[in-house]
C-alpha atoms as a PDB file:
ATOM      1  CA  UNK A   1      71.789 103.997 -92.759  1.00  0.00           C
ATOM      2  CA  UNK A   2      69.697 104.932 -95.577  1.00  0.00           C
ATOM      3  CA  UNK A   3      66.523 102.732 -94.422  1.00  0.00           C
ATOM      4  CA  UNK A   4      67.279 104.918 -91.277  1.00  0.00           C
ATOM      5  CA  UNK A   5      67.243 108.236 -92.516  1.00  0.00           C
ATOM      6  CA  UNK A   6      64.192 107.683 -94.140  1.00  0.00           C
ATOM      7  CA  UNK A   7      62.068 106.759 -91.559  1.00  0.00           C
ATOM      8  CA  UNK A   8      63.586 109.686 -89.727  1.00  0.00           C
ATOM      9  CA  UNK A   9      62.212 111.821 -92.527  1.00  0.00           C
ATOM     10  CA  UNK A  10      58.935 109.778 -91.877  1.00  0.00           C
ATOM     11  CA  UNK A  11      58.563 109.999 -88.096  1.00  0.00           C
ATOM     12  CA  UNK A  12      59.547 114.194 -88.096  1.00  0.00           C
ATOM     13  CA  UNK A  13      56.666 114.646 -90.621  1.00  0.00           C
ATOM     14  CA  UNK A  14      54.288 112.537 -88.867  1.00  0.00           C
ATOM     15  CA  UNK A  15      55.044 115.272 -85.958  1.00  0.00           C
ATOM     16  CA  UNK A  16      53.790 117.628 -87.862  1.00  0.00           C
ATOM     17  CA  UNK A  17      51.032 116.171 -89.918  1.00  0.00           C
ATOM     18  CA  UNK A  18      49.589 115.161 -86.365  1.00  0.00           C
ATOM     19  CA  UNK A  19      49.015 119.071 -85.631  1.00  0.00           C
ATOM     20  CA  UNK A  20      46.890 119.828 -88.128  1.00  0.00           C
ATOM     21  CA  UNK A  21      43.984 118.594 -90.430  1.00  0.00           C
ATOM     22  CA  UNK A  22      44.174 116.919 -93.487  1.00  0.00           C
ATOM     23  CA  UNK A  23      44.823 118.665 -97.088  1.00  0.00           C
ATOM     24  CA  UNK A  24      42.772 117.830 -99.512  1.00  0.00           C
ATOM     25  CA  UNK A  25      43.729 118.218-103.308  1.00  0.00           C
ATOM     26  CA  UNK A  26      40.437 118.492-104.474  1.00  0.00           C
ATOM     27  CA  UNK A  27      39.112 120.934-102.027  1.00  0.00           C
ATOM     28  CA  UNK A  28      36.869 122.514-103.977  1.00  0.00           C
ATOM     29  CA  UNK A  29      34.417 119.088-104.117  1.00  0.00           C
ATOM     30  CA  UNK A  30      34.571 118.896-100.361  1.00  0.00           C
ATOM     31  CA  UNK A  31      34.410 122.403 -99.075  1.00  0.00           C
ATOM     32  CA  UNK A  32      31.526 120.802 -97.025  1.00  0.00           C
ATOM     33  CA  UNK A  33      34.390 119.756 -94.417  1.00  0.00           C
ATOM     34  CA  UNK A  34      36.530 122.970 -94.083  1.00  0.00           C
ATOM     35  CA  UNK A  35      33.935 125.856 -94.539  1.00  0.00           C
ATOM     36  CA  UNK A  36      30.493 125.197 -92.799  1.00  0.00           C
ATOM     37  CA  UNK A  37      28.697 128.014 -95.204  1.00  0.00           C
ATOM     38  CA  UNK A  38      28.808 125.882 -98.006  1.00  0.00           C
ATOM     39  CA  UNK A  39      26.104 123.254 -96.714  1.00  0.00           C
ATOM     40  CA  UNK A  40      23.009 124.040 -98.354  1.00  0.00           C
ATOM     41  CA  UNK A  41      24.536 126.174-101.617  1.00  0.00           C
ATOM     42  CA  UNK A  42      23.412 123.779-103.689  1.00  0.00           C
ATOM     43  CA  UNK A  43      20.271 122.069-105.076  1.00  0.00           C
ATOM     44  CA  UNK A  44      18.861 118.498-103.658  1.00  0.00           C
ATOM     45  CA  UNK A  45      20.787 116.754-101.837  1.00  0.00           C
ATOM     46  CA  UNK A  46      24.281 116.325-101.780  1.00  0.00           C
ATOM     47  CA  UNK A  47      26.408 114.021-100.597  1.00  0.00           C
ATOM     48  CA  UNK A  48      30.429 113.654-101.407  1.00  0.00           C
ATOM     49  CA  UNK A  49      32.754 110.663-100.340  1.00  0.00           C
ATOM     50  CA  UNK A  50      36.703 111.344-100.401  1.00  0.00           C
ATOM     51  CA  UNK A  51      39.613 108.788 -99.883  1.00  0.00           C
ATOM     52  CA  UNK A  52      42.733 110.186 -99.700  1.00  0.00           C
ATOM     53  CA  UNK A  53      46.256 108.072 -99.742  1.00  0.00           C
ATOM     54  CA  UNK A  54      49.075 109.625 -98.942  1.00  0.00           C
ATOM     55  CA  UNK A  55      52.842 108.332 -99.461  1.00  0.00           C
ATOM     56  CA  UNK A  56      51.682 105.165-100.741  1.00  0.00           C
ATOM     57  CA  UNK A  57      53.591 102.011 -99.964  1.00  0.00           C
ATOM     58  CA  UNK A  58      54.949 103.205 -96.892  1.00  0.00           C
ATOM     59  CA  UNK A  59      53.705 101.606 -93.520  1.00  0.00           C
ATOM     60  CA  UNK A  60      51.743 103.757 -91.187  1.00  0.00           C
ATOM     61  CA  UNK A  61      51.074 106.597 -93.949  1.00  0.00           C
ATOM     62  CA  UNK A  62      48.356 108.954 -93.720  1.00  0.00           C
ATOM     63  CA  UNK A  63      45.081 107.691 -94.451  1.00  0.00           C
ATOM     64  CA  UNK A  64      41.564 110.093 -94.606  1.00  0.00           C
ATOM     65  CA  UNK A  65      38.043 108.975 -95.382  1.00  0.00           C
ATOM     66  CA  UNK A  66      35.884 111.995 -95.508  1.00  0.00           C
ATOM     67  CA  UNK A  67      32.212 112.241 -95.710  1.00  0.00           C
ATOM     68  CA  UNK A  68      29.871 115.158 -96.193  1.00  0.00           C
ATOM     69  CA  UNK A  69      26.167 115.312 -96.494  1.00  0.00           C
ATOM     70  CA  UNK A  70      24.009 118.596 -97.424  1.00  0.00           C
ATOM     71  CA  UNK A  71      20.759 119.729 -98.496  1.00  0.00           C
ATOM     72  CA  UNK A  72      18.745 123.344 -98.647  1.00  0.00           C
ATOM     73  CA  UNK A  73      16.228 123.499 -96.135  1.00  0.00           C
ATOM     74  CA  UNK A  74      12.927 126.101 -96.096  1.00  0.00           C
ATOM     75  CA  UNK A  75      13.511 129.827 -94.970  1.00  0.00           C
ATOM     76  CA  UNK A  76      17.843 130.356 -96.178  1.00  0.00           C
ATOM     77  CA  UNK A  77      18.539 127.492 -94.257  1.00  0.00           C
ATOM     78  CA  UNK A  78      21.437 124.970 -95.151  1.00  0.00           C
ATOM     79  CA  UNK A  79      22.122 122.007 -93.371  1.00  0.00           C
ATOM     80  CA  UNK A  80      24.483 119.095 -93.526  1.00  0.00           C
ATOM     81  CA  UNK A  81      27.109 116.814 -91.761  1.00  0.00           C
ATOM     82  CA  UNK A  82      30.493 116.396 -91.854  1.00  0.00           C
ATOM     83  CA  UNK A  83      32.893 113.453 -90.974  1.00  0.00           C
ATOM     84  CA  UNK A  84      36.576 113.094 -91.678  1.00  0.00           C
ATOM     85  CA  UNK A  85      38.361 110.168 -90.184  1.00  0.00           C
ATOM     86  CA  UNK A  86      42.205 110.715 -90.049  1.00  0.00           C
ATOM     87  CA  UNK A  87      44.728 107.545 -89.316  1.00  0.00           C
ATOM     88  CA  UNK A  88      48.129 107.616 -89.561  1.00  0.00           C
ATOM     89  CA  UNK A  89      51.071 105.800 -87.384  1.00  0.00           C
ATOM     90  CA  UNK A  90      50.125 104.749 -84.111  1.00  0.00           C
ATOM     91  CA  UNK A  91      47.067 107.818 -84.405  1.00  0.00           C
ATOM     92  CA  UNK A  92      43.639 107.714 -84.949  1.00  0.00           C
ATOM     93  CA  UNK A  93      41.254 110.984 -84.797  1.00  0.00           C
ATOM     94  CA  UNK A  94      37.945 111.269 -86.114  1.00  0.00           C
ATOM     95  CA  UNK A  95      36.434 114.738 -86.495  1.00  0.00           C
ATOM     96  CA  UNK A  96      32.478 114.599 -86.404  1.00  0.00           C
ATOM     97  CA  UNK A  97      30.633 117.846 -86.892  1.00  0.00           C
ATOM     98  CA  UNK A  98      27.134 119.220 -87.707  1.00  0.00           C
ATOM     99  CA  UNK A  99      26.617 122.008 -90.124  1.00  0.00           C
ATOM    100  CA  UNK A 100      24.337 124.720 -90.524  1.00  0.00           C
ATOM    101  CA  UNK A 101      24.064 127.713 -92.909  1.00  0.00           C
ATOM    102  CA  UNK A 102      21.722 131.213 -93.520  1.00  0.00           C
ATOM    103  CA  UNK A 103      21.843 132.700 -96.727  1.00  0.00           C
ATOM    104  CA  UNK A 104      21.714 136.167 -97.589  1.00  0.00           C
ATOM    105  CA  UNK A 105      21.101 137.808-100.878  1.00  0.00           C
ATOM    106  CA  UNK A 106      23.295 140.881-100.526  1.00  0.00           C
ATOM    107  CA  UNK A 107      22.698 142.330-103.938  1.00  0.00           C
ATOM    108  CA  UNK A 108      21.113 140.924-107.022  1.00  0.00           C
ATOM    109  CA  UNK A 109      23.547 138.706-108.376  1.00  0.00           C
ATOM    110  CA  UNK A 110      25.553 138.550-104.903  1.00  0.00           C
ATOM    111  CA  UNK A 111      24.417 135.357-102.890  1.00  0.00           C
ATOM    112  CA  UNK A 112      26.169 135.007 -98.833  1.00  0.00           C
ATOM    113  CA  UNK A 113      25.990 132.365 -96.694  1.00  0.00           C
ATOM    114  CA  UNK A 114      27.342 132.118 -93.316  1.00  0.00           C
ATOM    115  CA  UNK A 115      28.127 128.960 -91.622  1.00  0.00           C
ATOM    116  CA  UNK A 116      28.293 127.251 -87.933  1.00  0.00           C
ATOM    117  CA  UNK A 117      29.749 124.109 -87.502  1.00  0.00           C
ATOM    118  CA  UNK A 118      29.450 122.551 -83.981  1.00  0.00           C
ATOM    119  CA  UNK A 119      30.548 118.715 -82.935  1.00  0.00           C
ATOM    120  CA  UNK A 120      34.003 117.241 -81.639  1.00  0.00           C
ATOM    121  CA  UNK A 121      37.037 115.186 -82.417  1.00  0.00           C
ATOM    122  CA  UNK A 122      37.194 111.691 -81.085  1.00  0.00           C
ATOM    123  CA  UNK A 123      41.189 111.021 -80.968  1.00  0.00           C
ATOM    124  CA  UNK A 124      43.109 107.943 -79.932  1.00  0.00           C
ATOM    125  CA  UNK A 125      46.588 106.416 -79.871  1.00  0.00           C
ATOM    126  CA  UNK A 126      48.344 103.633 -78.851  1.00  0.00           C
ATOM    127  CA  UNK A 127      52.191 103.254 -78.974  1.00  0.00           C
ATOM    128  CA  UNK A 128      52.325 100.006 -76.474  1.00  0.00           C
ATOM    129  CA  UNK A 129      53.662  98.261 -79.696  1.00  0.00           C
ATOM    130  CA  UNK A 130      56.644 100.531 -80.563  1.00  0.00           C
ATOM    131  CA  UNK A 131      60.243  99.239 -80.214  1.00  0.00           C
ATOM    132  CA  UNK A 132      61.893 100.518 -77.492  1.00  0.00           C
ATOM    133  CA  UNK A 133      65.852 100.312 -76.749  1.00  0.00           C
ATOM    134  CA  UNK A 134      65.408 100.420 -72.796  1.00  0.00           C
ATOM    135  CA  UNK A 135      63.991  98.789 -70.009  1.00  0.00           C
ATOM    136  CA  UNK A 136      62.848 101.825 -68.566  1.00  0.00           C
ATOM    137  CA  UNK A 137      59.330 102.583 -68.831  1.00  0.00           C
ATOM    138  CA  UNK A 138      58.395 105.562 -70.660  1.00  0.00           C
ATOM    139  CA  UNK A 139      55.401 107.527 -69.661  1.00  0.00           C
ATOM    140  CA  UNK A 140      55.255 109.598 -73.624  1.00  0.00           C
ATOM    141  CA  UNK A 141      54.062 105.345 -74.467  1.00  0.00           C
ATOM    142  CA  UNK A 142      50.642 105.923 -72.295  1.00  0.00           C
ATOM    143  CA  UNK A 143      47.686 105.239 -74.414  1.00  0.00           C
ATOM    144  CA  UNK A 144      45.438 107.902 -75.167  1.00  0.00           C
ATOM    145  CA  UNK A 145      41.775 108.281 -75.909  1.00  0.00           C
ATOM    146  CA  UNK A 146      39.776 111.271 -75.642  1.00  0.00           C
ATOM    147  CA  UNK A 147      36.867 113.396 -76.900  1.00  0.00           C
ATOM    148  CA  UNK A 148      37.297 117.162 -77.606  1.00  0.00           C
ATOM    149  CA  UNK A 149      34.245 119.436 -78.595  1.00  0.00           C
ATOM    150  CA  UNK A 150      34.869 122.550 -80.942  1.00  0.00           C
ATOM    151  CA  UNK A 151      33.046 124.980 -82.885  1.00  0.00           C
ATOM    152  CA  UNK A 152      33.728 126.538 -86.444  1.00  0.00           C
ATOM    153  CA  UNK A 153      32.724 129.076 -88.866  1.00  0.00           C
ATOM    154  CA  UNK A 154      32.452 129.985 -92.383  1.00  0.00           C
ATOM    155  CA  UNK A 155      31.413 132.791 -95.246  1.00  0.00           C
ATOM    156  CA  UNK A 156      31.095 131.795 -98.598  1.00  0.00           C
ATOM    157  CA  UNK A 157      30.252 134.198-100.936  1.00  0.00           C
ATOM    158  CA  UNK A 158      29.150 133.991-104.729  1.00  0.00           C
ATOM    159  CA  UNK A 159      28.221 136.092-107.502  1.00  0.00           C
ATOM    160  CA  UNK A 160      28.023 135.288-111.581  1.00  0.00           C
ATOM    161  CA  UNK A 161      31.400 133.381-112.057  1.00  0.00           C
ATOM    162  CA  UNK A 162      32.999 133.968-108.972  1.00  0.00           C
ATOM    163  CA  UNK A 163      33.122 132.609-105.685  1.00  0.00           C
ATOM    164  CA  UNK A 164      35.303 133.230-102.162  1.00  0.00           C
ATOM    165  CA  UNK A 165      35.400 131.410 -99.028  1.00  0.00           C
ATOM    166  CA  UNK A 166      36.947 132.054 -95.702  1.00  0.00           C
ATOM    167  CA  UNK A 167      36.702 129.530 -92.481  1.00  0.00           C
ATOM    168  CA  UNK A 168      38.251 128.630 -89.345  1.00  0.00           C
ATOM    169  CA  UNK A 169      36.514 125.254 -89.292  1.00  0.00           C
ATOM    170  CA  UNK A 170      37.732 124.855 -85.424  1.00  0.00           C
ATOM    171  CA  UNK A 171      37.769 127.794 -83.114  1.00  0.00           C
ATOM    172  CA  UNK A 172      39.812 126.097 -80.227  1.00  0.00           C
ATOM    173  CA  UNK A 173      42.996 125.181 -79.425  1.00  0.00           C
ATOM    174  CA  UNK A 174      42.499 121.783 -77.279  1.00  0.00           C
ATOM    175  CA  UNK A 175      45.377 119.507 -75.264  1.00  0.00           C
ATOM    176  CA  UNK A 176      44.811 115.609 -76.014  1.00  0.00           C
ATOM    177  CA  UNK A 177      45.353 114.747 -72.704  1.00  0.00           C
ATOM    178  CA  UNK A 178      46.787 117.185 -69.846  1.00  0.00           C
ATOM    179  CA  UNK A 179      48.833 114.741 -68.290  1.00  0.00           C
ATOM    180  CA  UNK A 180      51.950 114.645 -70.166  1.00  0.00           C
ATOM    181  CA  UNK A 181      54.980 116.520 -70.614  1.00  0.00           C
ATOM    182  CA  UNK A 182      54.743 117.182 -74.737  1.00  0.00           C
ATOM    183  CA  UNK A 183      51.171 117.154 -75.746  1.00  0.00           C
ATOM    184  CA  UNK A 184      49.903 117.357 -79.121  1.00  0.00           C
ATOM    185  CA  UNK A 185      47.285 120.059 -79.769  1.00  0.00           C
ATOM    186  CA  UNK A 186      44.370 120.623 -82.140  1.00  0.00           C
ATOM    187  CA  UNK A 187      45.475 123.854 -83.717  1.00  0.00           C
ATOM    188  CA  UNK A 188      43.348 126.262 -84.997  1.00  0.00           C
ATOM    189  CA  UNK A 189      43.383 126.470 -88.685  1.00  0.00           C
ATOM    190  CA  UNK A 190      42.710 129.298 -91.251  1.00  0.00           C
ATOM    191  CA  UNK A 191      41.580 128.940 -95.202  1.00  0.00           C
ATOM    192  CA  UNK A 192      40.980 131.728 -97.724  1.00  0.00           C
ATOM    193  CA  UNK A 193      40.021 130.716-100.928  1.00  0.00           C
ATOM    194  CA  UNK A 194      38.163 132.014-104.075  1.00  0.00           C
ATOM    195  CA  UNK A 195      37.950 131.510-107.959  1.00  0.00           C
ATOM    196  CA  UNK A 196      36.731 131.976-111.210  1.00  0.00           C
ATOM    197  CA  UNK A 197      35.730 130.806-114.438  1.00  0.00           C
ATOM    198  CA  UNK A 198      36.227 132.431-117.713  1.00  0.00           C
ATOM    199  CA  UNK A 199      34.934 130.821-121.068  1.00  0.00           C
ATOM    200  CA  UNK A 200      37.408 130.595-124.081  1.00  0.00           C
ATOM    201  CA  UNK A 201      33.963 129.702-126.554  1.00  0.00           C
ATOM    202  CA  UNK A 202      31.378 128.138-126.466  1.00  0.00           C
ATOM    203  CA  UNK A 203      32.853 124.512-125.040  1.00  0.00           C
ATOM    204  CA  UNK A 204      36.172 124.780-123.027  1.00  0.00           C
ATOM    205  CA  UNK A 205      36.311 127.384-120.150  1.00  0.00           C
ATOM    206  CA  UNK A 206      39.155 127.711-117.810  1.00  0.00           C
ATOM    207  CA  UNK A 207      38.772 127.507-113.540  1.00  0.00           C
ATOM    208  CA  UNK A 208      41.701 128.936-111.589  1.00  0.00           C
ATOM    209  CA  UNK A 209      41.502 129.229-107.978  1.00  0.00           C
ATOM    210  CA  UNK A 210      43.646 130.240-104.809  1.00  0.00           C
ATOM    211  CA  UNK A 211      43.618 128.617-101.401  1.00  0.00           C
ATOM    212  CA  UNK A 212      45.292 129.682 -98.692  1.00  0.00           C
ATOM    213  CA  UNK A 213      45.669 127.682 -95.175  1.00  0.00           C
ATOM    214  CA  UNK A 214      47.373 129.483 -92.507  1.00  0.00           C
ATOM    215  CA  UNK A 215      48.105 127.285 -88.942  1.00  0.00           C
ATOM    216  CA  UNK A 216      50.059 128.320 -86.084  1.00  0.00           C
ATOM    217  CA  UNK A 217      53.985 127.625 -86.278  1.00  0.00           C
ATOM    218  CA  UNK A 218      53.503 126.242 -89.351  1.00  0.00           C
ATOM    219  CA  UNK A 219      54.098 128.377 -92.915  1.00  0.00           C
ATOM    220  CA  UNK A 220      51.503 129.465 -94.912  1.00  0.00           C
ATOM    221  CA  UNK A 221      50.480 126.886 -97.130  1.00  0.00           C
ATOM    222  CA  UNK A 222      48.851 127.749-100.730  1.00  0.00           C
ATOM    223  CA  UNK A 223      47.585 125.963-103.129  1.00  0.00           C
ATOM    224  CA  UNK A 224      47.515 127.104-106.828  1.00  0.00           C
ATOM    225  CA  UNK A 225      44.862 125.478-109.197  1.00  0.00           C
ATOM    226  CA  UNK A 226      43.252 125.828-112.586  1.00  0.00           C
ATOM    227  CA  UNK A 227      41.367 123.619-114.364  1.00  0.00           C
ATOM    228  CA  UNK A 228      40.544 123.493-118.436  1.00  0.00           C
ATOM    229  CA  UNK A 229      36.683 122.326-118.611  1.00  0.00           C
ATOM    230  CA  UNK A 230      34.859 121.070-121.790  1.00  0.00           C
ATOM    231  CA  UNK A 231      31.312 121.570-121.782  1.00  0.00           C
ATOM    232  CA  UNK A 232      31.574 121.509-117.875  1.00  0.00           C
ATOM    233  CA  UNK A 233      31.716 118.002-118.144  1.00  0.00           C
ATOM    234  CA  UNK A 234      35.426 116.688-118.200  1.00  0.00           C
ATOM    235  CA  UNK A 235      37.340 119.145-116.205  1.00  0.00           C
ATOM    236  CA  UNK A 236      41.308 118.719-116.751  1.00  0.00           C
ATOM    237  CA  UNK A 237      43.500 120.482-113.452  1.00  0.00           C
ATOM    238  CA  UNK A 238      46.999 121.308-112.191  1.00  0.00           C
ATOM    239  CA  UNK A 239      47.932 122.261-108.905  1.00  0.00           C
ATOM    240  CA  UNK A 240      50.707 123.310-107.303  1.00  0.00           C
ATOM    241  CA  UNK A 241      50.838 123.342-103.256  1.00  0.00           C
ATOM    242  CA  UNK A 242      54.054 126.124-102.307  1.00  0.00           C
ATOM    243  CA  UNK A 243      56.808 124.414-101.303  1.00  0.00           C
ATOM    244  CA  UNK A 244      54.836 120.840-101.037  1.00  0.00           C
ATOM    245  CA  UNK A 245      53.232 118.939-103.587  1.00  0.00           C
ATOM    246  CA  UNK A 246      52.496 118.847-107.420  1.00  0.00           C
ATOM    247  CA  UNK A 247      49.045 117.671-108.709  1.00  0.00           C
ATOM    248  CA  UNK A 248      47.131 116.509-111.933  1.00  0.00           C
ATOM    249  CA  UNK A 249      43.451 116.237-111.750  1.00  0.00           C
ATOM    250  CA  UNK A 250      40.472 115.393-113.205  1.00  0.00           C
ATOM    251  CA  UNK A 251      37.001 115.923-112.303  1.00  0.00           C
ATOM    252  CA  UNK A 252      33.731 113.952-114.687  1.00  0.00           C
ATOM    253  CA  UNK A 253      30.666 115.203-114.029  1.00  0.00           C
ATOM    254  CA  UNK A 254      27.294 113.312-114.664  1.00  0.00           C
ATOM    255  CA  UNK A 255      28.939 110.298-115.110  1.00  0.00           C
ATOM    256  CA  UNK A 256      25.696 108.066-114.210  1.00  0.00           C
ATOM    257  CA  UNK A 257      22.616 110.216-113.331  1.00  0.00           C
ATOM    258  CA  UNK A 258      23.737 112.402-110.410  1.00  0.00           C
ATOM    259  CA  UNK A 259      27.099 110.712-110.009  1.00  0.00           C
ATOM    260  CA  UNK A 260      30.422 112.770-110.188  1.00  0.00           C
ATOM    261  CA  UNK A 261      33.725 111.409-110.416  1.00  0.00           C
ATOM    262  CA  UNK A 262      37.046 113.058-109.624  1.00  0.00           C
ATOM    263  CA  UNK A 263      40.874 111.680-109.318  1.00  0.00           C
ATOM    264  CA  UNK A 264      44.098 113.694-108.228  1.00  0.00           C
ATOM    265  CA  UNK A 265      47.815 112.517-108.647  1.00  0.00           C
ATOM    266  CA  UNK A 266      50.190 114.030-106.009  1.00  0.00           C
ATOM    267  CA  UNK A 267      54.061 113.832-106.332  1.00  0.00           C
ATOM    268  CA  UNK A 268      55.826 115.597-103.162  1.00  0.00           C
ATOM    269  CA  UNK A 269      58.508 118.402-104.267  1.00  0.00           C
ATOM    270  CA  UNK A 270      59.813 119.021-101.143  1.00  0.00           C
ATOM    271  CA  UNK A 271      63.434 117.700-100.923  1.00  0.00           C
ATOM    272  CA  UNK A 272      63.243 115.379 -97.830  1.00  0.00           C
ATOM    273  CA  UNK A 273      60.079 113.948 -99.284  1.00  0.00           C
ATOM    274  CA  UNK A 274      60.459 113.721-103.015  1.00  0.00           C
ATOM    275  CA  UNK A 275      63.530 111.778-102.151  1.00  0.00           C
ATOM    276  CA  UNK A 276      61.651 108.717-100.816  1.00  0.00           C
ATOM    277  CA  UNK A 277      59.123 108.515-103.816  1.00  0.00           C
ATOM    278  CA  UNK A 278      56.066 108.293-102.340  1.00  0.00           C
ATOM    279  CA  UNK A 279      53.017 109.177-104.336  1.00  0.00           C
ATOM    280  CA  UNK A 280      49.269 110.523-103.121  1.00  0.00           C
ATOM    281  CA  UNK A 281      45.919 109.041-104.254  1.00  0.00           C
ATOM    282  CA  UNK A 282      42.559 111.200-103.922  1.00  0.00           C
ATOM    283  CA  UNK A 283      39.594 109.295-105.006  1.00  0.00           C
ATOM    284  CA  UNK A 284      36.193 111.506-104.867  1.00  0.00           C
ATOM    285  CA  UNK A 285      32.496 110.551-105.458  1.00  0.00           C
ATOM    286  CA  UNK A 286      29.536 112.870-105.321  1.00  0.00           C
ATOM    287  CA  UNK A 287      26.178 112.267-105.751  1.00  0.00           C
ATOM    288  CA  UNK A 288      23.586 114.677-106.116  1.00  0.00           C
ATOM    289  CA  UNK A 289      20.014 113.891-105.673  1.00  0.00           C
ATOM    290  CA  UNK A 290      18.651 117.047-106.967  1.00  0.00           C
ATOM    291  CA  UNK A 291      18.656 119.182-109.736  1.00  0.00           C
ATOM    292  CA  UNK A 292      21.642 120.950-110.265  1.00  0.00           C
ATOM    293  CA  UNK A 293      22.074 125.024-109.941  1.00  0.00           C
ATOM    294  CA  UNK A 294      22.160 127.163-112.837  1.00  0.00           C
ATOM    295  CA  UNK A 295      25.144 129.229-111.789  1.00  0.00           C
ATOM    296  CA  UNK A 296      28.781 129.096-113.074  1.00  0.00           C
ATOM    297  CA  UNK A 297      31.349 129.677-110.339  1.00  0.00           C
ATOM    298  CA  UNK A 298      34.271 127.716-110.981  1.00  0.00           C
ATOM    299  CA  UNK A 299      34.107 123.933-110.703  1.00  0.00           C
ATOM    300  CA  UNK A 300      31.213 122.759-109.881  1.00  0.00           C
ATOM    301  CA  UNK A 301      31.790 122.306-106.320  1.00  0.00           C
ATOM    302  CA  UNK A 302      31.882 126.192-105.887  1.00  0.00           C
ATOM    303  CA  UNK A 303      28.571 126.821-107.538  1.00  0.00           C
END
């Protein structure tokens, strides 16, 4: 009975992690994927790689490979890719988009960008090998595969040690397939974010930030972070994710000429989930192949 109410737990949030994108602990390294206006806002060329495991040690968990590649082009022009592959269950989605931005120098130490992201998610699932108790066929056990264009945008927004970003990196609400009774949609999704970054002397400095990531019948989600940075080099994070998920993280910077490093620890605190104890791994690697910008705005993914 208890193997049983588990997987119960399991199957009711796969229901609803299958409505909406992926989170991503360490956001502020990858705002390439969620917020178009970021491509381009930094020097050379930029490219991160993010593997997220969530609920390790249970089978079928969520799984996401992201990958994001940017680079400032002549004339305010920002441009960049985006690709997120989701799997989890029986589920497979991958979410492939191009992204442009213009920037705009509103005021003298105010820098804008705004963003356009335009491409499509490829999503697929097969439940022909679930266990069934009946002999009856069930039509919800059809195989799906399917294609969906979508377009997003972004603002990001910077000036001296601050930064804020808004995005609804898809625009559309779109059916998987049209044929069955309960379909799951592609939901539109809304983040607000910004931070800071104060220095305590001349070596440590402290990064807090606010993220907030609003989808439709689900409750606001927010994620509270700070980090504690020495030299800008070895930057030490909590986070807290309301009503969700605790998180440790660490971020090293320059580790190998152009190569950033960056871990996060997630423990669920919800009730039904911190019962099973599952744990998340977030692995990120960036490399930049230019020189990096002079500005301080929080980590360094928000410069």
């Amino acid at each position: 009975m208890k193997n049983i109410i588990k997987y119960s737990l399991f199957i009711f949030s796969l229901a609803l992690f299958s409505q909406q994108e992926s989170y991503y602990t360490l956001y502020q390294y990858n705002m390439n994927v969620i917020n178009p206006a970021f491509a381009g806002t930094q020097e050379g060329d930029l490219i991160t790689i993010l593997d997220r495991n969530q609920w390790v040690g249970l089978e079928g968990a969520p799984r996401t490979l992201a990958l994001s590649y940017s680079r400032p082009m002549k004339n305010n022009v920002g441009l960049g890719i985006s690709i997120v592959s989701d799997k989890i269950f029986i589920e497979k989605q991958t979410f492939a988009y191009i992204d442009f931005s213009y920037r705009l120098q509103v005021e003298e130490k105010t820098t804008m960008y705004l963003g356009l992201k335009a491409g499509g998610n490829f999503y697929s699932s097969d439940p022909s090998n679930l266990t069934t108790y009946s002999n009856i066929p069930d039509p919800s056990q059809t195989s799906i595969s399917s294609f969906n264009p979508n377009i997003g945008v972004g603002l990001y927004a910077k000036r001296d040690n601050h930064w804020f970003s808004f995005s609804l990196p898809r625009l559309f609400n779109t059916k998987r397939k049209d044929d069955l009774a309960v379909t799951a949609k592609d939901r539109v999704h809304t983040y607000i974010g910004g931070g800071s970054e104060f220095s305590i002397n001349e070596d440590f400095s402290v990064k807090p930030s606010l993220m907030f990531r609003k989808v439709k019948g689900l409750p606001l989600s927010t994620d509270i972070t700070n980090f504690v940075s020495y030299q800008n080099k070895y930057d030490l994070g909590l986070s807290i994710r309301t009503k969700a998920a605790f998180s440790v993280m660490l971020f090293l910077t320059e580790i190998y000429q152009g190569f950033d490093l960056g871990y996060a620890y997630e423990s669920p605190t919800a009730d039904r989930f911190s019962e099973l104890g599952r744990k998340t791994h977030e692995i990120l690697l960036r490399i930049n192949l230019g020189s990096r910008p002079g500005s301080k705005s929080g980590p360094k993914s928000a410069k």
